[in-house]
N, C-alpha and C. Protein backbone atom coordinates (compact mmCIF):
# COMPACT_ATOMS: atom_id res chain seq x y z
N UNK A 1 17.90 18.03 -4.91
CA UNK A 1 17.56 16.63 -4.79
C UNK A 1 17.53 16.02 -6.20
N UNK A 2 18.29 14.84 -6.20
CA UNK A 2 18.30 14.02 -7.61
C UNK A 2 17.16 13.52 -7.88
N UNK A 3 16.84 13.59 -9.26
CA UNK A 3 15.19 12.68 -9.89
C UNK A 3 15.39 11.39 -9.34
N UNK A 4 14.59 10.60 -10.08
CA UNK A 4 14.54 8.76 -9.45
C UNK A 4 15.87 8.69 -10.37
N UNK A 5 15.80 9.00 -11.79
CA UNK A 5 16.38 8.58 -12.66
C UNK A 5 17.97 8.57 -12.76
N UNK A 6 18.32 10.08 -11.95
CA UNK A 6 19.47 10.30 -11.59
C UNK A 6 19.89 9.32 -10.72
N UNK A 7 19.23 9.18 -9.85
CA UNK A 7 19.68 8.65 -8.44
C UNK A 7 19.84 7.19 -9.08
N UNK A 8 19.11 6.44 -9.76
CA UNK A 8 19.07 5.06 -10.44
C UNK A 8 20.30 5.15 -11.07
N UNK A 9 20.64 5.74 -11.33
CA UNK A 9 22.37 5.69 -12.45
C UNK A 9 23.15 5.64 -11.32
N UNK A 10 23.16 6.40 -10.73
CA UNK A 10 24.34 6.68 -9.45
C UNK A 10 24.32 5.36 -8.74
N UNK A 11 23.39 4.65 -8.62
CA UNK A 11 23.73 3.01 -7.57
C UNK A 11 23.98 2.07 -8.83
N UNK A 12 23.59 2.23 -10.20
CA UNK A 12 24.11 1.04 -11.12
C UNK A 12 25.31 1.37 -11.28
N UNK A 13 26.17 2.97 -11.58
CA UNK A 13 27.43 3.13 -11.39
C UNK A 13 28.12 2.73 -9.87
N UNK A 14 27.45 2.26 -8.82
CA UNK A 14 28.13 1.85 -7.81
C UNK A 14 28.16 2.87 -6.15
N UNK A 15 27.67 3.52 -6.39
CA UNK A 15 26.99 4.45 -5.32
C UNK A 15 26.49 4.33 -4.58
N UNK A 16 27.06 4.06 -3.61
CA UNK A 16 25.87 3.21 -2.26
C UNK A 16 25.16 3.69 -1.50
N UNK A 17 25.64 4.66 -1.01
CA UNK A 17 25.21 5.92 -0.78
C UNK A 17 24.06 6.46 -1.55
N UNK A 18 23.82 6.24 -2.72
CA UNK A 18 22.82 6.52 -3.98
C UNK A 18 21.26 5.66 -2.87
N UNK A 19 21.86 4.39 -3.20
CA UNK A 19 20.99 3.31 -2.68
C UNK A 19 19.89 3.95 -1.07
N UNK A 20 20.91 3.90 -0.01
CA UNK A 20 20.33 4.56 1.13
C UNK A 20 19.71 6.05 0.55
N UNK A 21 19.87 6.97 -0.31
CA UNK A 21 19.02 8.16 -0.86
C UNK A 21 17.86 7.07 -1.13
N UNK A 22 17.72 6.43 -1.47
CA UNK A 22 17.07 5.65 -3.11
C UNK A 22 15.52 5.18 -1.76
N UNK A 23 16.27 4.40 -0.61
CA UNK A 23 15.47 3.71 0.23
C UNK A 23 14.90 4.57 1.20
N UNK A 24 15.94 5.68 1.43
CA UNK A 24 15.22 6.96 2.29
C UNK A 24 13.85 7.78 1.71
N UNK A 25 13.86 7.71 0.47
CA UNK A 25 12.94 8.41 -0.18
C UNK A 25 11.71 7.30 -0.13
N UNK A 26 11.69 6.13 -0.31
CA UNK A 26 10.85 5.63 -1.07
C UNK A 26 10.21 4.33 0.77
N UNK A 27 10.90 4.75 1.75
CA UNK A 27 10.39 3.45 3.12
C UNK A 27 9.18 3.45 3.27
N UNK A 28 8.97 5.02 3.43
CA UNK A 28 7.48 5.18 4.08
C UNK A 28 6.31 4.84 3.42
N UNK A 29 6.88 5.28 1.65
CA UNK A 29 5.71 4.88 0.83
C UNK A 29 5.51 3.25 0.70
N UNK A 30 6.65 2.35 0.91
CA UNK A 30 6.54 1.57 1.02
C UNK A 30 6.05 0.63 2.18
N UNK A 31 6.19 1.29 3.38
CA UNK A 31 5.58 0.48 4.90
C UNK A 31 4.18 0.49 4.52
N UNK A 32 3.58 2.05 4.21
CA UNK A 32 2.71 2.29 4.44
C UNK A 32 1.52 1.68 3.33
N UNK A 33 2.08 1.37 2.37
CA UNK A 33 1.04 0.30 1.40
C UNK A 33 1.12 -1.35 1.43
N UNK A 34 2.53 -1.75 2.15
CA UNK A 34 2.92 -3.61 2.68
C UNK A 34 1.95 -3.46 4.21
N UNK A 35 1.73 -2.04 4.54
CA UNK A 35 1.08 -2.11 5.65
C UNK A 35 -0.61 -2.61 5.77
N UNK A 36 -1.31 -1.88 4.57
CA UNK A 36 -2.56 -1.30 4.24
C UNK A 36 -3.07 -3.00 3.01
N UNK A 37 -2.15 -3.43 2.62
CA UNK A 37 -2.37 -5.15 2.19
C UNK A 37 -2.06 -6.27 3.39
N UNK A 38 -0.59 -6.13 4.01
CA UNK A 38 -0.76 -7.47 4.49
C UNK A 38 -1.58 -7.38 6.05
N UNK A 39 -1.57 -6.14 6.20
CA UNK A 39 -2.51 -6.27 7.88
C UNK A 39 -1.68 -6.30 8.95
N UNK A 40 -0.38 -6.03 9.09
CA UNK A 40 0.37 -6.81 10.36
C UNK A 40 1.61 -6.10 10.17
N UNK A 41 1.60 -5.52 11.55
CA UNK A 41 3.60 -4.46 11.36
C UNK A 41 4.27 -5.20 10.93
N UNK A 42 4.58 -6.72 11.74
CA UNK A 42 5.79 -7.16 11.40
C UNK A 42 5.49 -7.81 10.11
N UNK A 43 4.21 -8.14 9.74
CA UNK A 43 4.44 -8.72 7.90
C UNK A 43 4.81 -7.13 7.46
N UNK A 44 4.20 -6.24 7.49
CA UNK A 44 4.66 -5.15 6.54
C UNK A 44 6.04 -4.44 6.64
N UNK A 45 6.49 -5.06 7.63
CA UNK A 45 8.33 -4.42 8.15
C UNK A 45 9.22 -5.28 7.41
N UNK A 46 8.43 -6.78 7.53
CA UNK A 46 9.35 -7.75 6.38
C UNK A 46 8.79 -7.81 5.16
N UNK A 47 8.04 -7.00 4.80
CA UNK A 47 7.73 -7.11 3.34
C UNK A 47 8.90 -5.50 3.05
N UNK A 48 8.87 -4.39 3.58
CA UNK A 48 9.61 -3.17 3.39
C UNK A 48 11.08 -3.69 3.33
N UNK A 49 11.45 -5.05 4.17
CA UNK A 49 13.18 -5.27 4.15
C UNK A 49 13.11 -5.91 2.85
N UNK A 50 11.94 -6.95 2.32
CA UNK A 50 12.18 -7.95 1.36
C UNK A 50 12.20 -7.08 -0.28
N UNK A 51 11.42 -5.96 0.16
CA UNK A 51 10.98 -5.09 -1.06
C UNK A 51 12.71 -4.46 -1.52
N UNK A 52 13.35 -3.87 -0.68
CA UNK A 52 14.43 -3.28 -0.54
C UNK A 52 15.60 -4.08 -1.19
N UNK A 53 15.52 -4.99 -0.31
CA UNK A 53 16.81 -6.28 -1.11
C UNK A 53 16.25 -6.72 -2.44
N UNK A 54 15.33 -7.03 -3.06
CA UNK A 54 14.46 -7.46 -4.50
C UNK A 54 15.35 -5.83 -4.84
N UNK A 55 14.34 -4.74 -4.67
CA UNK A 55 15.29 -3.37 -5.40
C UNK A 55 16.90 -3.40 -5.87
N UNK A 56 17.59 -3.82 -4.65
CA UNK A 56 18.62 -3.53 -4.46
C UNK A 56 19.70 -5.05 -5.97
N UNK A 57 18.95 -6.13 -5.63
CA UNK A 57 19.04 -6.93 -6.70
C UNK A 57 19.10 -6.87 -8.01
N UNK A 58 17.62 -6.84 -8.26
CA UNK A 58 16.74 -6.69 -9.53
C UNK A 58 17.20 -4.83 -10.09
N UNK A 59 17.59 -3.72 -9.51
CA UNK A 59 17.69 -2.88 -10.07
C UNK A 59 18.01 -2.24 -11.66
N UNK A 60 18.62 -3.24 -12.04
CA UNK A 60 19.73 -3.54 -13.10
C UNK A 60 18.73 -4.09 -13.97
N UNK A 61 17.59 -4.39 -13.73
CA UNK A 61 16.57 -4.97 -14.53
C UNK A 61 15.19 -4.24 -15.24
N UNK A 62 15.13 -3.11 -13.71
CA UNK A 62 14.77 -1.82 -14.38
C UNK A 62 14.90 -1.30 -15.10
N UNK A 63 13.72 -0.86 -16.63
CA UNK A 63 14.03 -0.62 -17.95
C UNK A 63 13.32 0.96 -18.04
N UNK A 64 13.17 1.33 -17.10
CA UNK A 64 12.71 2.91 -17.21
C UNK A 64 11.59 3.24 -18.30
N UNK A 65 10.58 2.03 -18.56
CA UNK A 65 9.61 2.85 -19.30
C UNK A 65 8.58 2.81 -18.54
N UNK A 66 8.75 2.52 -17.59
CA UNK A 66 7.32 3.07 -16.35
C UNK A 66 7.96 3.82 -15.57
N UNK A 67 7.31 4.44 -14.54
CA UNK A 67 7.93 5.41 -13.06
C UNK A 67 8.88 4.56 -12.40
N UNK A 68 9.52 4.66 -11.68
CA UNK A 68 10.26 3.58 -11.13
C UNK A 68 8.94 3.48 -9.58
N UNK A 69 8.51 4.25 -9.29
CA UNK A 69 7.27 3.90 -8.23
C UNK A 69 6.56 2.78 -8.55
N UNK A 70 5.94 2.83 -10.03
CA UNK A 70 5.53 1.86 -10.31
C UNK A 70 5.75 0.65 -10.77
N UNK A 71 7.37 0.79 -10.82
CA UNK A 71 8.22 -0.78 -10.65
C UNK A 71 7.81 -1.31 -8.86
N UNK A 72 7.95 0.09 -8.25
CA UNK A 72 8.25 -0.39 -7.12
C UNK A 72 6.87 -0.99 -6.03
N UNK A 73 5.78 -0.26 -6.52
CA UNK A 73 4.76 -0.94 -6.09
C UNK A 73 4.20 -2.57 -6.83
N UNK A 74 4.97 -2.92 -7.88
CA UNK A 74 5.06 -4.04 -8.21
C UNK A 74 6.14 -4.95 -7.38
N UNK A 75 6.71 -5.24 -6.54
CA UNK A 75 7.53 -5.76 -6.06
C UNK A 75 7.00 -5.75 -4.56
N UNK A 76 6.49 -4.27 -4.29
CA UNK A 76 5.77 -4.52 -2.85
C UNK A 76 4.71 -5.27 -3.12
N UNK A 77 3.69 -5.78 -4.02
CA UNK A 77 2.62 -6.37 -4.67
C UNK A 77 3.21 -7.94 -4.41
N UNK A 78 4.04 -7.92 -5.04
CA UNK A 78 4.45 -9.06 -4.57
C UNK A 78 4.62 -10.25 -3.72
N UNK A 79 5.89 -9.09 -2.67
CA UNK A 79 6.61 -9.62 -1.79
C UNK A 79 4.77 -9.66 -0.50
N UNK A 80 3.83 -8.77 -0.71
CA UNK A 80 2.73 -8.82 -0.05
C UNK A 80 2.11 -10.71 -0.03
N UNK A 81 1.84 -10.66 -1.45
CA UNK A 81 1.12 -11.67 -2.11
C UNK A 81 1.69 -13.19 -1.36
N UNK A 82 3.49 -13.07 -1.51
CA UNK A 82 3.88 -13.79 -1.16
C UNK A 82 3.77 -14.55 0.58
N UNK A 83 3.44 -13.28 1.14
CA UNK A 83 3.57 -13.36 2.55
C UNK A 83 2.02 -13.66 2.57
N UNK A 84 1.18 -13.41 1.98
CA UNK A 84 -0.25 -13.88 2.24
C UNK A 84 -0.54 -15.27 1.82
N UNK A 85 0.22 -15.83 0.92
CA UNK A 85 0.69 -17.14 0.59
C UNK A 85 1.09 -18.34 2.19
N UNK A 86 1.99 -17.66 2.14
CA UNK A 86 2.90 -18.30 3.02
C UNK A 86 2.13 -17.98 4.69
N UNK A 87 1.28 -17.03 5.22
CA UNK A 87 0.79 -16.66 6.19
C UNK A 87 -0.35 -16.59 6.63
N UNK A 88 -0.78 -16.87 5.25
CA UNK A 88 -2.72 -16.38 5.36
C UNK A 88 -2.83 -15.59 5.52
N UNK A 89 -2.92 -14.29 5.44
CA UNK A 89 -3.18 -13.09 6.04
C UNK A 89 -4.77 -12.94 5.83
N UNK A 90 -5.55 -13.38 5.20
CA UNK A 90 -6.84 -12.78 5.26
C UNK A 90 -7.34 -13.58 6.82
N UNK A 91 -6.68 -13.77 7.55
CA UNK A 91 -7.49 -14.81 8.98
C UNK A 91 -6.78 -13.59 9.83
N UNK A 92 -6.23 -12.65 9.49
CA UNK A 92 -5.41 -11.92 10.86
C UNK A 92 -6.21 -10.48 10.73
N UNK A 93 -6.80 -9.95 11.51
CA UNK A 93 -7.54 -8.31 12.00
C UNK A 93 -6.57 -7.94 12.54
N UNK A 94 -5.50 -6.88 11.79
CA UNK A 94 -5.20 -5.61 12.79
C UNK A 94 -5.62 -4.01 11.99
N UNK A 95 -6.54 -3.12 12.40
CA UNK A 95 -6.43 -2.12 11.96
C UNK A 95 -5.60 -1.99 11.23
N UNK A 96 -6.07 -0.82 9.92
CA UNK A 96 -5.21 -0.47 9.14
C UNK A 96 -4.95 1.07 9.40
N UNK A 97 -4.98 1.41 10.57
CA UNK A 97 -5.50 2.87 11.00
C UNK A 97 -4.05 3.36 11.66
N UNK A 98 -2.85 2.80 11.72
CA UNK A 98 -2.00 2.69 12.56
C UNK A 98 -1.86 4.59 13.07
N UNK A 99 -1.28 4.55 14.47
CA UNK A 99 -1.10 5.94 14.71
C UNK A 99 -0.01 6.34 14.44
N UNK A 100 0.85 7.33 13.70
CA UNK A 100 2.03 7.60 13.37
C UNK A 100 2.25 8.20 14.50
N UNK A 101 3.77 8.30 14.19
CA UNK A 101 4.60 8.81 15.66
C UNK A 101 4.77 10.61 15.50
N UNK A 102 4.65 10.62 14.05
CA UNK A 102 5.36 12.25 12.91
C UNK A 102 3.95 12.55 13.44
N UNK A 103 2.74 12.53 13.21
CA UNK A 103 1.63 13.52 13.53
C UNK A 103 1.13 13.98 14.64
N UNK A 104 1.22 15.41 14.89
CA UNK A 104 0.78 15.34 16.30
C UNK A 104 -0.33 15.92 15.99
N UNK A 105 -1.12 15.76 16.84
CA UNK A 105 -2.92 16.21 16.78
C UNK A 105 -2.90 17.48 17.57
N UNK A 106 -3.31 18.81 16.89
CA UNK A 106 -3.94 20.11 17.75
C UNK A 106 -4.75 20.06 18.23
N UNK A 107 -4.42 20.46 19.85
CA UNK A 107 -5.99 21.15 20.66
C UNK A 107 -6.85 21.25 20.25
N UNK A 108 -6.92 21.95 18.68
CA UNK A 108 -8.12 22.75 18.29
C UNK A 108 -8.86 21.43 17.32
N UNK A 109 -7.84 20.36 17.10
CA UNK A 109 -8.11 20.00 16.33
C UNK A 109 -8.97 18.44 16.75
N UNK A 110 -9.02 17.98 18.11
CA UNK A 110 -9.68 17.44 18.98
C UNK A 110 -11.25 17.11 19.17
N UNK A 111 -11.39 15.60 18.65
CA UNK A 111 -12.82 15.41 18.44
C UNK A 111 -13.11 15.24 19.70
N UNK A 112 -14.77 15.38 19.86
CA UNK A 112 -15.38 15.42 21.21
C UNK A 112 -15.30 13.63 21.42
N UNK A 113 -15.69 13.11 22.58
CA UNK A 113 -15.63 12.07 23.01
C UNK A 113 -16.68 11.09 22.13
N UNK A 114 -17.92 11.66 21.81
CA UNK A 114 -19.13 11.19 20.51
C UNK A 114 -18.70 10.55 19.41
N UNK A 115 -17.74 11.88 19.07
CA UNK A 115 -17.11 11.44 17.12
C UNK A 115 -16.03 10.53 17.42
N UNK A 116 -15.02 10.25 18.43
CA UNK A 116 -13.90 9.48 18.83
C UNK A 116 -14.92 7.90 18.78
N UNK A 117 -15.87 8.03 19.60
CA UNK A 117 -16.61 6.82 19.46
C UNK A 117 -16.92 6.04 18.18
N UNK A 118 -17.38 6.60 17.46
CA UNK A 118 -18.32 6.91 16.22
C UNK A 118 -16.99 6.93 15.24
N UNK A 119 -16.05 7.55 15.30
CA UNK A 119 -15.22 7.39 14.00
C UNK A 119 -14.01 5.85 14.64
N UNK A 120 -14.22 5.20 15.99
CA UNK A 120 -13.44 4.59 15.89
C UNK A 120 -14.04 3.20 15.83
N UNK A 121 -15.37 3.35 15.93
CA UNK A 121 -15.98 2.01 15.56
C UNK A 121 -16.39 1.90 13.88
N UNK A 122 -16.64 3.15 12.51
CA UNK A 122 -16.44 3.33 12.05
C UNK A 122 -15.44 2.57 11.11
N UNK A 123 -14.20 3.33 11.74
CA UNK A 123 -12.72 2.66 11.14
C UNK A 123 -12.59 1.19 11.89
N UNK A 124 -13.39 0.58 12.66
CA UNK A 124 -13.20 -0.78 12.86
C UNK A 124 -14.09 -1.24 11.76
N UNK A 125 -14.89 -1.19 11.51
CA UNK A 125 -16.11 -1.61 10.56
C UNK A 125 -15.21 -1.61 9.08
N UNK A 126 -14.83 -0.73 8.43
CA UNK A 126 -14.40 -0.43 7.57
C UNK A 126 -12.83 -1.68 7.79
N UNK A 127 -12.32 -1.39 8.63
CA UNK A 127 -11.06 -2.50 8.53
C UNK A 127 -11.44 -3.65 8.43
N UNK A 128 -12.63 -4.33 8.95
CA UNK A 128 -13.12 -5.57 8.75
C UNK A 128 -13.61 -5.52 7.32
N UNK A 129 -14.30 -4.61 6.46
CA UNK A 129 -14.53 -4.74 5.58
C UNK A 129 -13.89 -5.21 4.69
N UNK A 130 -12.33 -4.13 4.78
CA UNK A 130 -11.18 -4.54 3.38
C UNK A 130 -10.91 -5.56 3.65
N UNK A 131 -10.73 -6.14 5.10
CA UNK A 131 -9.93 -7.55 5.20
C UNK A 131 -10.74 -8.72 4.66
N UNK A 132 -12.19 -8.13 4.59
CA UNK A 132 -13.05 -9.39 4.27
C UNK A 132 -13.00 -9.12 2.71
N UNK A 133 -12.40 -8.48 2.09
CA UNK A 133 -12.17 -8.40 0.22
C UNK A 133 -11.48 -9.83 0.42
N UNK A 134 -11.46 -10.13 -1.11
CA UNK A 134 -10.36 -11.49 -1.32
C UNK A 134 -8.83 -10.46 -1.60
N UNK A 135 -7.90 -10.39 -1.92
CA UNK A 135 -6.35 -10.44 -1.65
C UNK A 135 -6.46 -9.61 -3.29
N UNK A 136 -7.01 -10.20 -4.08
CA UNK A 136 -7.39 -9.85 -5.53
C UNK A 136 -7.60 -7.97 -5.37
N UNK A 137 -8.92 -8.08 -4.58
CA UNK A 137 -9.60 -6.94 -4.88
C UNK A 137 -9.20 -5.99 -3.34
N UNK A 138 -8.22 -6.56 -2.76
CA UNK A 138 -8.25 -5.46 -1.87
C UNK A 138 -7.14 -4.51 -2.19
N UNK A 139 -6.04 -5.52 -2.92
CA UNK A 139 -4.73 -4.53 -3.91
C UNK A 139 -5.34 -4.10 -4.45
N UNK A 140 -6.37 -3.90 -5.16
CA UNK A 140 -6.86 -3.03 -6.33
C UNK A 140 -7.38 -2.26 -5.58
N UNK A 141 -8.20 -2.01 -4.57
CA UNK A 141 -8.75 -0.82 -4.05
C UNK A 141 -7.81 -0.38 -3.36
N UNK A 142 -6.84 -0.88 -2.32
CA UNK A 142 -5.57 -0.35 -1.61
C UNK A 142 -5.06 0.32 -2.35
N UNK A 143 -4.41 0.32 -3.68
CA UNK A 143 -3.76 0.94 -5.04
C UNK A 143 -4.24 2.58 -4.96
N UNK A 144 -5.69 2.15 -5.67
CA UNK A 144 -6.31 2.93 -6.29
C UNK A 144 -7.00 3.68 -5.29
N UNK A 145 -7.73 3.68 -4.23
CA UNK A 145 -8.71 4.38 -3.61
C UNK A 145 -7.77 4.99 -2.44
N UNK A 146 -6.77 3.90 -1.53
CA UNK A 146 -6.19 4.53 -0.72
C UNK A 146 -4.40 5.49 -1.61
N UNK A 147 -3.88 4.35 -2.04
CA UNK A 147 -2.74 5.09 -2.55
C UNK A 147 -2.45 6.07 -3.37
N UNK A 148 -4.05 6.27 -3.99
CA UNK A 148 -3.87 7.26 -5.32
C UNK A 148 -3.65 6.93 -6.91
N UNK A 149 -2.93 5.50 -6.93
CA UNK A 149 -2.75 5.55 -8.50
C UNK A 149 -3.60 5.69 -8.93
N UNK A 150 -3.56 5.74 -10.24
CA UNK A 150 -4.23 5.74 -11.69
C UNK A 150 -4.83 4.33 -11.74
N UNK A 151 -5.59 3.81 -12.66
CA UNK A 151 -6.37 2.74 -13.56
C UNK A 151 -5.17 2.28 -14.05
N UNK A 152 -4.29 3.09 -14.95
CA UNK A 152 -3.55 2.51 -15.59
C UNK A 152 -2.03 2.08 -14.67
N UNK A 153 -1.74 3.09 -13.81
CA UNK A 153 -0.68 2.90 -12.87
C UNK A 153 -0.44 1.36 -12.02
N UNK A 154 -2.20 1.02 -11.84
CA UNK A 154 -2.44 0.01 -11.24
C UNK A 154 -2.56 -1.00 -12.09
N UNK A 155 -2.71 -0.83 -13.29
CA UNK A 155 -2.36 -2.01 -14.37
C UNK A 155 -0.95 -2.47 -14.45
N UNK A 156 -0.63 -1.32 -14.08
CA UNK A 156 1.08 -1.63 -14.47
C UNK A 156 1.58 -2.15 -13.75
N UNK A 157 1.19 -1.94 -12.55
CA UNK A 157 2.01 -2.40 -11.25
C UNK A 157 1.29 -4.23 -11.02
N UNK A 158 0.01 -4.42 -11.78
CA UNK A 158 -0.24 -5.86 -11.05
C UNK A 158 -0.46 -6.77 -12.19
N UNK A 159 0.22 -6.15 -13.57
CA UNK A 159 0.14 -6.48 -14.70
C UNK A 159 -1.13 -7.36 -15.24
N UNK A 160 -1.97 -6.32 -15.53
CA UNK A 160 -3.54 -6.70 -15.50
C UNK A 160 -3.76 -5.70 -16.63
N UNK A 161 -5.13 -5.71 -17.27
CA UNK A 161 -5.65 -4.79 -18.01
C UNK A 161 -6.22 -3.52 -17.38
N UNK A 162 -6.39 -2.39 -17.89
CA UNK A 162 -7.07 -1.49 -17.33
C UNK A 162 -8.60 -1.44 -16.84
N UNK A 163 -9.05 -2.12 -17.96
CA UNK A 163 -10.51 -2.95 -17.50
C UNK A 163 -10.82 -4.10 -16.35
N UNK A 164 -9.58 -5.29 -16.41
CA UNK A 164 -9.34 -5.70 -15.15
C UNK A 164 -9.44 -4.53 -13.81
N UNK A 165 -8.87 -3.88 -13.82
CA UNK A 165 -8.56 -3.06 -12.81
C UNK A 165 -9.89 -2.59 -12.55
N UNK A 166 -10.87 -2.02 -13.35
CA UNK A 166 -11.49 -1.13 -13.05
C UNK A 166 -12.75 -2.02 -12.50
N UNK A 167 -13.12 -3.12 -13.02
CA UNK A 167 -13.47 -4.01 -12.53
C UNK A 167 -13.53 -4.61 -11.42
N UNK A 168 -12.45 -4.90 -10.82
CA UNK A 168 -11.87 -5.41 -9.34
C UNK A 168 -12.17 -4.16 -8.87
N UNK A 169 -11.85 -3.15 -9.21
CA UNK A 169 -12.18 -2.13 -8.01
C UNK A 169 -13.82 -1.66 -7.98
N UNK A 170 -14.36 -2.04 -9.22
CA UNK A 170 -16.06 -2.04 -8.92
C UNK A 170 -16.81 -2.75 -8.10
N UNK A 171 -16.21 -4.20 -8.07
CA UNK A 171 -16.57 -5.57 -6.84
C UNK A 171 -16.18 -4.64 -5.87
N UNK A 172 -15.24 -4.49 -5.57
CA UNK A 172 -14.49 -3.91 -4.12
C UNK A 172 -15.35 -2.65 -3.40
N UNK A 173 -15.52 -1.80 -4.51
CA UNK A 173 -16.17 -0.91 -3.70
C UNK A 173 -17.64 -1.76 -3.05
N UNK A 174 -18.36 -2.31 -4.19
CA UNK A 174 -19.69 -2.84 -4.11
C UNK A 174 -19.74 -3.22 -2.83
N UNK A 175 -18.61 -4.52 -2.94
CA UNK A 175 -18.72 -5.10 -1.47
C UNK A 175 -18.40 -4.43 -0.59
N UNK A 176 -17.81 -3.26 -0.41
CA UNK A 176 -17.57 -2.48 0.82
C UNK A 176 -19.02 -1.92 1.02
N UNK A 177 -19.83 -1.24 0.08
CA UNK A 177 -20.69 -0.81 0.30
C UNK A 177 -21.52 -0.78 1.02
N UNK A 178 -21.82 -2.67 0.40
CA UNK A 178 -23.09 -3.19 1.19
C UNK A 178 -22.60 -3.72 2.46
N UNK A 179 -21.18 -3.99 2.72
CA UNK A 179 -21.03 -4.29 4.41
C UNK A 179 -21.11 -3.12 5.05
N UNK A 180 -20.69 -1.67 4.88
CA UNK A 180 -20.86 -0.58 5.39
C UNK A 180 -22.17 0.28 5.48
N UNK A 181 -23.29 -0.36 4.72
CA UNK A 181 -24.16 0.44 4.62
C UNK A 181 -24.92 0.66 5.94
N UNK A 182 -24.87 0.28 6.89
CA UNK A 182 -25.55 0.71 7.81
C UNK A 182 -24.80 1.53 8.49
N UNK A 183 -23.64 2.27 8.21
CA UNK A 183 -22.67 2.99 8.49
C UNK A 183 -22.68 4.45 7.54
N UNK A 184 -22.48 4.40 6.43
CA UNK A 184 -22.63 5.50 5.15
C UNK A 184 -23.82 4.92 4.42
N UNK A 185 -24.37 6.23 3.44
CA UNK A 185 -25.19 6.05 2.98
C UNK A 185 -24.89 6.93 1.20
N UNK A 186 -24.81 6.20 0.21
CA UNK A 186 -23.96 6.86 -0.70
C UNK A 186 -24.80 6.85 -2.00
């Protein structure tokens, strides 16, 4: 399997084929964070087509001194922002819990009917929470708490300071806190 970097030469030399590698690798990570900001399949299905064509554009603009992930979660940042612009998205509740089709759940692995209760009112509580962040601080915790980046990864991607960042994600947790606290206790 080609690096990003390889594969990035092969579609600026004209490789189209490169491109579909390029989008095969990178959909899921992308549904699954246009998913976890804008709230809504079909905003996050048209933020994954809008992210793709911006790539497929702008590629050539890519200067390789960041990851190209973290070009690319700048563009899903975006094309999000934009659609929350244009849509409102902080007025729309849908779980961010979606059920994948790829996981199947073991027998063994089967909560009793109690914890199904309890973890699904839980993850409702908690989805109302992020949605009730402002748009600011819920990319920064979406980034960082659910996606994994770095402080600095997430600077890069929402072109902010690292202290910005760490910041927004201190509000964010806070306020999750205290709406969840009768839920966790931390």
């Amino acid at each position: 399997m080609k690096n990003d970097s390889d594969l990035i030469q092969n579609i600026l030399d004209g490789d189209k084929q490169a491109f579909g590698e390029l989008v095969r690798r990178y959909e899921d990570t992308v549904f699954s964070f246009a998913f976890k900001v804008c709230r809504d399949r079909e905003k996050a299905e048209e933020a994954l087509q809008d992210t793709f064509v911006n790539v497929f554009r702008k590629l050539h603009q890519f200067d390789g001194k960041s990851k190209f992930s973290t070009w690319l979660y700048s563009i899903v940042t975006n094309n999000c922002l934009m659609k929350n612009r244009q849509r409102k998205i902080d007025e729309v509740s849908v779980p961010i819990h979606e059920e994948s089709e790829h996981h199947a759940v073991k027998p063994s692995d089967s909560p009793t009917p109690l914890e199904t209760v309890m973890s699904d009112e839980l993850k409702t509580q908690l989805d109302e929470a992020i949605l009730s962040l402002t748009v600011d601080y819920r990319i920064v915790f979406v980034l960082r708490d659910m996606e994994g980046l770095s402080a600095q990864e997430t600077a890069d991607v929402l072109n902010l300071s690292v202290a910005a960042v760490k910041s927004r994600l201190h509000r964010a947790r806070t306020a999750l806190r205290e709406k969840l606290s009768e839920y966790v206790t931390i």
